[in-house]
PDB file of N, CA and C in Angstrom:
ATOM      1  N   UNK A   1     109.248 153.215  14.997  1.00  0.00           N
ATOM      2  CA  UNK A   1     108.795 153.963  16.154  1.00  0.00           C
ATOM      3  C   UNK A   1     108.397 153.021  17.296  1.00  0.00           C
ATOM      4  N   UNK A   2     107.552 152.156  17.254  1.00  0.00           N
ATOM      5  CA  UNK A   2     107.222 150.438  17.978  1.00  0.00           C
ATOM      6  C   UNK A   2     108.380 150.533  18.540  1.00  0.00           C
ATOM      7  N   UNK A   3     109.413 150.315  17.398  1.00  0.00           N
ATOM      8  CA  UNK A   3     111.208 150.051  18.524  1.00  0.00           C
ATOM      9  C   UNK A   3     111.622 150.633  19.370  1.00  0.00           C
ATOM     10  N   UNK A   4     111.356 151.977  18.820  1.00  0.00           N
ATOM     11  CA  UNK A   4     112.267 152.907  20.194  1.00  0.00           C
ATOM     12  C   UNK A   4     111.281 152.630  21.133  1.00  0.00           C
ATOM     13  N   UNK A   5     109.874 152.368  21.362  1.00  0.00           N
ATOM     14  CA  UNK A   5     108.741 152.836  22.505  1.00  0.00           C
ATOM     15  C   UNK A   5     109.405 151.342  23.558  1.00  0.00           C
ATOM     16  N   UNK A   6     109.877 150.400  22.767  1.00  0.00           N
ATOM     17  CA  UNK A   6     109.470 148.915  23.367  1.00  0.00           C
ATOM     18  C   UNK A   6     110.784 148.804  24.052  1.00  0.00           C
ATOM     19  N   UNK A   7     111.806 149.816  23.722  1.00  0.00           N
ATOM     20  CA  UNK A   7     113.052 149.982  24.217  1.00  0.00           C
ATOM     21  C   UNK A   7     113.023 150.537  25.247  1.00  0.00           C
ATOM     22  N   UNK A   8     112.296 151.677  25.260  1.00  0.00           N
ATOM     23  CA  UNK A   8     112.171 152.553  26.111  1.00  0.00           C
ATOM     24  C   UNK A   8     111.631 152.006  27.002  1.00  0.00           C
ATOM     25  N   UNK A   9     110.324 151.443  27.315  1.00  0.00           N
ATOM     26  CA  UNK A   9     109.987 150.723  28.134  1.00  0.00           C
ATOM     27  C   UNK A   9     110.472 149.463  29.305  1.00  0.00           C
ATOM     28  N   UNK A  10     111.596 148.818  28.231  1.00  0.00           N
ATOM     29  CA  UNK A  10     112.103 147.654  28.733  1.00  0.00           C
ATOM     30  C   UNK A  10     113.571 148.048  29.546  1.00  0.00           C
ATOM     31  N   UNK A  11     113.790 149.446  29.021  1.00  0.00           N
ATOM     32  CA  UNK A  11     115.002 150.215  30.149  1.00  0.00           C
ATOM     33  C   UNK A  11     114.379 150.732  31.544  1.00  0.00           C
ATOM     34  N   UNK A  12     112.670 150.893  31.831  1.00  0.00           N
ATOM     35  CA  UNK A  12     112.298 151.826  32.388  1.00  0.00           C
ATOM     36  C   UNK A  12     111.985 150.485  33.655  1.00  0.00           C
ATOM     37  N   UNK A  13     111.195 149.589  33.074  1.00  0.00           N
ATOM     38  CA  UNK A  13     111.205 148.510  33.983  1.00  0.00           C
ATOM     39  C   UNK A  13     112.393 147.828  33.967  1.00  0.00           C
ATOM     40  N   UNK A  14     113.249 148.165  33.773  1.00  0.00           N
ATOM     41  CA  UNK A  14     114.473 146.925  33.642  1.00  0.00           C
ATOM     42  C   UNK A  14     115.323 147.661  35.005  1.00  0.00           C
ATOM     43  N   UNK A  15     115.107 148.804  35.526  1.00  0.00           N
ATOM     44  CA  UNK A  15     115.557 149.907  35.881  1.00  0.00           C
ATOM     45  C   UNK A  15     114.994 149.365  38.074  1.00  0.00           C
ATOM     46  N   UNK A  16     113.724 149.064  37.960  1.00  0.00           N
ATOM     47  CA  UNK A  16     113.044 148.657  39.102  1.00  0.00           C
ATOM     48  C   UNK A  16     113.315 147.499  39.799  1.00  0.00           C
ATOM     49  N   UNK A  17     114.924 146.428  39.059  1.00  0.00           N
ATOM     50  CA  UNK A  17     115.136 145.772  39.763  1.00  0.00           C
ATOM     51  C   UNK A  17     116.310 145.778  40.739  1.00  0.00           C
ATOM     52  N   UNK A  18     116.449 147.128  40.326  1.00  0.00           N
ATOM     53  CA  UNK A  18     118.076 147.740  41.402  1.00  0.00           C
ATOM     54  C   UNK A  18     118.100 147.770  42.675  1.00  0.00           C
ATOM     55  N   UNK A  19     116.687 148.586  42.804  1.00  0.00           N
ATOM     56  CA  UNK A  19     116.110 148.589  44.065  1.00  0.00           C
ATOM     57  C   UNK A  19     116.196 147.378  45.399  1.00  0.00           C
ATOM     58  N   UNK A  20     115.894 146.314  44.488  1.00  0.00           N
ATOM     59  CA  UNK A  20     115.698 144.753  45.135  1.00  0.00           C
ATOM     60  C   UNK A  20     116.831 144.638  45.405  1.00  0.00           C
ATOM     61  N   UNK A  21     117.904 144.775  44.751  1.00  0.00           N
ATOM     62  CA  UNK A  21     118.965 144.087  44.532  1.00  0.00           C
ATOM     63  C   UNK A  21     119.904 144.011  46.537  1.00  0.00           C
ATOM     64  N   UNK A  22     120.354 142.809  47.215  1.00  0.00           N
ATOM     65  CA  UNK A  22     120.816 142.960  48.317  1.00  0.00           C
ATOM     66  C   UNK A  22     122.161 142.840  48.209  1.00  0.00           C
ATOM     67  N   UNK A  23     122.876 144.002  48.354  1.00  0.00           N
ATOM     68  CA  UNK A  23     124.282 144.234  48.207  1.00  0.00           C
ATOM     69  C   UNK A  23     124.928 144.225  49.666  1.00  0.00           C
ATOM     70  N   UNK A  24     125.746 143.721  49.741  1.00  0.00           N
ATOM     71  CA  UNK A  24     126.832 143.657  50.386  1.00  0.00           C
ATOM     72  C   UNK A  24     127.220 145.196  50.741  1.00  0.00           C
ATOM     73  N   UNK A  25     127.656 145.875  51.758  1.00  0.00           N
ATOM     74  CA  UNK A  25     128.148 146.976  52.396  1.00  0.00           C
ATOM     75  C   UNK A  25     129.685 147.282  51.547  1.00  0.00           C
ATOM     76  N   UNK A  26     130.707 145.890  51.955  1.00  0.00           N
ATOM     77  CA  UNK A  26     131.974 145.864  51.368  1.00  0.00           C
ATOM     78  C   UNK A  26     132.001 144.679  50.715  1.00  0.00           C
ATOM     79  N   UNK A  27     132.692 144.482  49.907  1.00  0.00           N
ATOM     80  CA  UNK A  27     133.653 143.073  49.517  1.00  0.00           C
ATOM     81  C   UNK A  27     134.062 142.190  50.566  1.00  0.00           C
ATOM     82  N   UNK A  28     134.617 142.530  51.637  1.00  0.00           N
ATOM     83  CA  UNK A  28     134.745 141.350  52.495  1.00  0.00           C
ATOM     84  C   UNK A  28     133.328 140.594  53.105  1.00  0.00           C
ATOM     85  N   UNK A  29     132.252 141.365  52.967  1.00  0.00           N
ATOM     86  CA  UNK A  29     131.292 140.377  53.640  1.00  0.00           C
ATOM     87  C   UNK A  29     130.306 140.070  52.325  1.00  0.00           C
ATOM     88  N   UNK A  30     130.496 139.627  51.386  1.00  0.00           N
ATOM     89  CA  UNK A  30     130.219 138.665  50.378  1.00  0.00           C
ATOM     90  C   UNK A  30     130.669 137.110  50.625  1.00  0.00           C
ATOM     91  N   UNK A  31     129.886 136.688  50.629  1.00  0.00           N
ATOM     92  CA  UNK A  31     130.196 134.921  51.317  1.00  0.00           C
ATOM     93  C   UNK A  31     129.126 134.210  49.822  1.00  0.00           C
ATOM     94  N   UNK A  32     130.003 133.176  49.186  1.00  0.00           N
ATOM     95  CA  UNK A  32     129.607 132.450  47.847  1.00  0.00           C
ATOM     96  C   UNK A  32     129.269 131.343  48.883  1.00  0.00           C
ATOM     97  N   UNK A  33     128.602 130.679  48.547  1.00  0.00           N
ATOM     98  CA  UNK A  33     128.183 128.993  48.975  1.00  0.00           C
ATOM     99  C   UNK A  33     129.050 128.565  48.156  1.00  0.00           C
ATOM    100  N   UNK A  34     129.612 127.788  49.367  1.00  0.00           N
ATOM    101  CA  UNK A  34     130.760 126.168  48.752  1.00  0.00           C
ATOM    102  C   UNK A  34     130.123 125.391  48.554  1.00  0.00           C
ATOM    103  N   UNK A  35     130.841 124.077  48.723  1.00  0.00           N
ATOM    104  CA  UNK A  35     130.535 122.643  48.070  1.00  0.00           C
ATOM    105  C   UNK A  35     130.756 122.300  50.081  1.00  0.00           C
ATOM    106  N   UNK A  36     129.181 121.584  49.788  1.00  0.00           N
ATOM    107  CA  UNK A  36     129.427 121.504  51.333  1.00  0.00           C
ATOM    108  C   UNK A  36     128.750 122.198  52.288  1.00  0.00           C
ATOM    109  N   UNK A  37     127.803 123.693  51.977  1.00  0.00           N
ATOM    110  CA  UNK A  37     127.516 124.078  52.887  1.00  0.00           C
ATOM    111  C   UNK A  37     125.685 124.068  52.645  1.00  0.00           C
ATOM    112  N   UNK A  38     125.248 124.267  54.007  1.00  0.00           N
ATOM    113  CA  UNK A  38     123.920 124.489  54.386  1.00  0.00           C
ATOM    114  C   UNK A  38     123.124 125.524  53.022  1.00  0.00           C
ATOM    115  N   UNK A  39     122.481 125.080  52.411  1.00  0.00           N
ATOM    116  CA  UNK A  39     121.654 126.052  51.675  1.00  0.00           C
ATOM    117  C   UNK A  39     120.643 126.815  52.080  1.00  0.00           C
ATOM    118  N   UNK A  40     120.160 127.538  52.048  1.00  0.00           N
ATOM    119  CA  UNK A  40     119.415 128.446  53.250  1.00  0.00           C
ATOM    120  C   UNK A  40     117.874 127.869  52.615  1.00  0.00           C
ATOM    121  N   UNK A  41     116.815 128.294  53.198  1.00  0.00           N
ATOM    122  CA  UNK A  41     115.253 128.252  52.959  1.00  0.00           C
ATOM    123  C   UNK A  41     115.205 129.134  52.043  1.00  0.00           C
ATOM    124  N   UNK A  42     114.634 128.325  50.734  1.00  0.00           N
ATOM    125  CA  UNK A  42     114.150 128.930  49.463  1.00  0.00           C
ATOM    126  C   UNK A  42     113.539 128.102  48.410  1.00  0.00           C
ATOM    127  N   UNK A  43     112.700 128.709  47.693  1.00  0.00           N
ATOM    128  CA  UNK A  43     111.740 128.477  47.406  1.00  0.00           C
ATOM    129  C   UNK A  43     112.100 128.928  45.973  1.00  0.00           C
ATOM    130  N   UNK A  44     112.216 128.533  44.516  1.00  0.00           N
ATOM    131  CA  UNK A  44     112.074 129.051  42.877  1.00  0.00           C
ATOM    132  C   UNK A  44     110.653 128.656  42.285  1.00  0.00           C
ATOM    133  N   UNK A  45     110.878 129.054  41.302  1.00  0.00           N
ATOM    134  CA  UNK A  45     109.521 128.670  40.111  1.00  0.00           C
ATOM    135  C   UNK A  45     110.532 128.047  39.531  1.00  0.00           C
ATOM    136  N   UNK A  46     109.701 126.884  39.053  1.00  0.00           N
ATOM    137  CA  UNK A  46     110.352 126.233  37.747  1.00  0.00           C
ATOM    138  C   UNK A  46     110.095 126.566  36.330  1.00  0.00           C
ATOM    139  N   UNK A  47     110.164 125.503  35.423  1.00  0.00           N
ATOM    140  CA  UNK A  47     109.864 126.713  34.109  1.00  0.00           C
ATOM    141  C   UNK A  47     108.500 126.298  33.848  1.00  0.00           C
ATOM    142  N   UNK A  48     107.740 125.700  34.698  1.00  0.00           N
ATOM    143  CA  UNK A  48     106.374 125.761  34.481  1.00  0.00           C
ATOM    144  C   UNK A  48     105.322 126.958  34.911  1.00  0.00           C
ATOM    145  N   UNK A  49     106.025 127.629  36.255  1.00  0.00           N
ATOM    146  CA  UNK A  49     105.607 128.720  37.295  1.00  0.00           C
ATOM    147  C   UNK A  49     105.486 128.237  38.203  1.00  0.00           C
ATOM    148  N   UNK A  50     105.704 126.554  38.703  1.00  0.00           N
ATOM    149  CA  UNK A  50     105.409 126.277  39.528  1.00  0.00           C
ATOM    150  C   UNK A  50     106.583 126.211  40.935  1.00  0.00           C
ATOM    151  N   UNK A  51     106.036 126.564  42.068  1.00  0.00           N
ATOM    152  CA  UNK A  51     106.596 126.505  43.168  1.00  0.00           C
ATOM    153  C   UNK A  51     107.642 125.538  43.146  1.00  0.00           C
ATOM    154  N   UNK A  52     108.774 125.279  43.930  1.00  0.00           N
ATOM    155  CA  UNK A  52     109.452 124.621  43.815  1.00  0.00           C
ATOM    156  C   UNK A  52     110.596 124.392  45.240  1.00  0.00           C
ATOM    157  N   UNK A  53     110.555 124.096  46.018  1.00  0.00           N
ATOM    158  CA  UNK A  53     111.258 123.838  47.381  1.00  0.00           C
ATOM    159  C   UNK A  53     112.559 123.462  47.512  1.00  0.00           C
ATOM    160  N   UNK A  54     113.420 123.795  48.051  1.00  0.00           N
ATOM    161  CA  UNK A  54     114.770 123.157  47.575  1.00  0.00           C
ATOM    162  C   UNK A  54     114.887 122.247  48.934  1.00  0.00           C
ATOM    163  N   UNK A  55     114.424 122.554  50.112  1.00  0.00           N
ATOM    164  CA  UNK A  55     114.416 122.077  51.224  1.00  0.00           C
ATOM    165  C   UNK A  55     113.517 120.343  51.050  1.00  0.00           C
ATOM    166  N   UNK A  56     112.405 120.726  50.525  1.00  0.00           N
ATOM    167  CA  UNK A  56     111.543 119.540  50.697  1.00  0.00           C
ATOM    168  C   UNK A  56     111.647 118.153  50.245  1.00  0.00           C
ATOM    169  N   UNK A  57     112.971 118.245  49.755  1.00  0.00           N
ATOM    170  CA  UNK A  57     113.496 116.090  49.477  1.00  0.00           C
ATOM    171  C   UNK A  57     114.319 115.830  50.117  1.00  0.00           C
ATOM    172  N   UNK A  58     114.579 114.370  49.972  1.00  0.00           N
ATOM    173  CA  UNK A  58     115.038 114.155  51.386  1.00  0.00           C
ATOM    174  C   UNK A  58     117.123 113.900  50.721  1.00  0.00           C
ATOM    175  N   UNK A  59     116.860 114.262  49.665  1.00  0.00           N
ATOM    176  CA  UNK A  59     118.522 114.307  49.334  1.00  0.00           C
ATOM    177  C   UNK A  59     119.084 115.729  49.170  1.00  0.00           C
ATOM    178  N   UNK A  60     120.264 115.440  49.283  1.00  0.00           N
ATOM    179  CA  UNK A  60     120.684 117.228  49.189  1.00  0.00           C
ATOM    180  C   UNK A  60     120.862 117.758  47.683  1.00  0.00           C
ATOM    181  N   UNK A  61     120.321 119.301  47.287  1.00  0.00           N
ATOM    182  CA  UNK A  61     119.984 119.286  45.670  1.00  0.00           C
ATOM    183  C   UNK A  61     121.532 119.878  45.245  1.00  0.00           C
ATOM    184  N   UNK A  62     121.403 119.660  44.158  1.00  0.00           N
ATOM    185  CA  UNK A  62     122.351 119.598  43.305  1.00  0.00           C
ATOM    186  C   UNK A  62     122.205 120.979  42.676  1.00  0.00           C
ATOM    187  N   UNK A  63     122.742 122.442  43.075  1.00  0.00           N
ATOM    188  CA  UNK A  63     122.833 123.595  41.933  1.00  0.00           C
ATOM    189  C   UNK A  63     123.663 123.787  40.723  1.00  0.00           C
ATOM    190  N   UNK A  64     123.473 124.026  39.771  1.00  0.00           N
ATOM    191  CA  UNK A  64     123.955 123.957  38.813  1.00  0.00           C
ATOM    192  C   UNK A  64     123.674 126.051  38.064  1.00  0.00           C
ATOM    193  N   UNK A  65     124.757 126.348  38.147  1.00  0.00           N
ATOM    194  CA  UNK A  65     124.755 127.855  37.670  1.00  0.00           C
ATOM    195  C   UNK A  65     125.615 127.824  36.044  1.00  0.00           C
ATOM    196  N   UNK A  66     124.323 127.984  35.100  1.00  0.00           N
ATOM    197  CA  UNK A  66     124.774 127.686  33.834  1.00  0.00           C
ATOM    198  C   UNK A  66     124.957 129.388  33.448  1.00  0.00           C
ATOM    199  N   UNK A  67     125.892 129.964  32.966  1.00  0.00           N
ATOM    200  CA  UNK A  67     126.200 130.938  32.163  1.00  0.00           C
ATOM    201  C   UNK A  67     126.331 130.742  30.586  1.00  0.00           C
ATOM    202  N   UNK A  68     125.082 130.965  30.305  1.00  0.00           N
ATOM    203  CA  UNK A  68     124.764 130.701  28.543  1.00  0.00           C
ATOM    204  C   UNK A  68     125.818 131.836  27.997  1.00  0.00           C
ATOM    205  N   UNK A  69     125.668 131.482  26.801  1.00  0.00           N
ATOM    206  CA  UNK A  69     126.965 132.501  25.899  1.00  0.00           C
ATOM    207  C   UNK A  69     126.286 131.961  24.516  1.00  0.00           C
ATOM    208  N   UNK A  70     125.623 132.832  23.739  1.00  0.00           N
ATOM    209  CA  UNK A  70     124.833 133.644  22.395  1.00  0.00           C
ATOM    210  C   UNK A  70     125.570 134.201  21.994  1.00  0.00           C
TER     211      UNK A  70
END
């Protein structure tokens, strides 16, 4: 019973991030960052919670978009 409640729950908030989500109107105005371009002002947590600047060194950062596979 725990299971279904913790399920239920994790669909209900899992549900509140659609909202956020900033979609594109069409497909043509989706623009990926190349190799090469300006990264905009932003700011992550790291895996400590801590703040994290992408702007604030003085070399240009290196993204790395890992798609795990479990």
């Amino acid at each position: 019973m725990k299971k279904i409640i913790w399920v239920a729950l994790l669909m209900v908030f899992g549900t509140f991030g659609w909202g956020h989500a900033q979609l594109p109107d069409a497909p043509n105005k989706v623009r990926p960052l190349m190799v090469g371009d300006e990264v905009p002002a932003l700011t992550l947590a790291d895996a400590n919670g801590r703040d994290f600047d992408l702007g604030a060194h003085k070399k240009p950062p290196i993204l790395i978009f890992y798609r795990g596979y479990w």
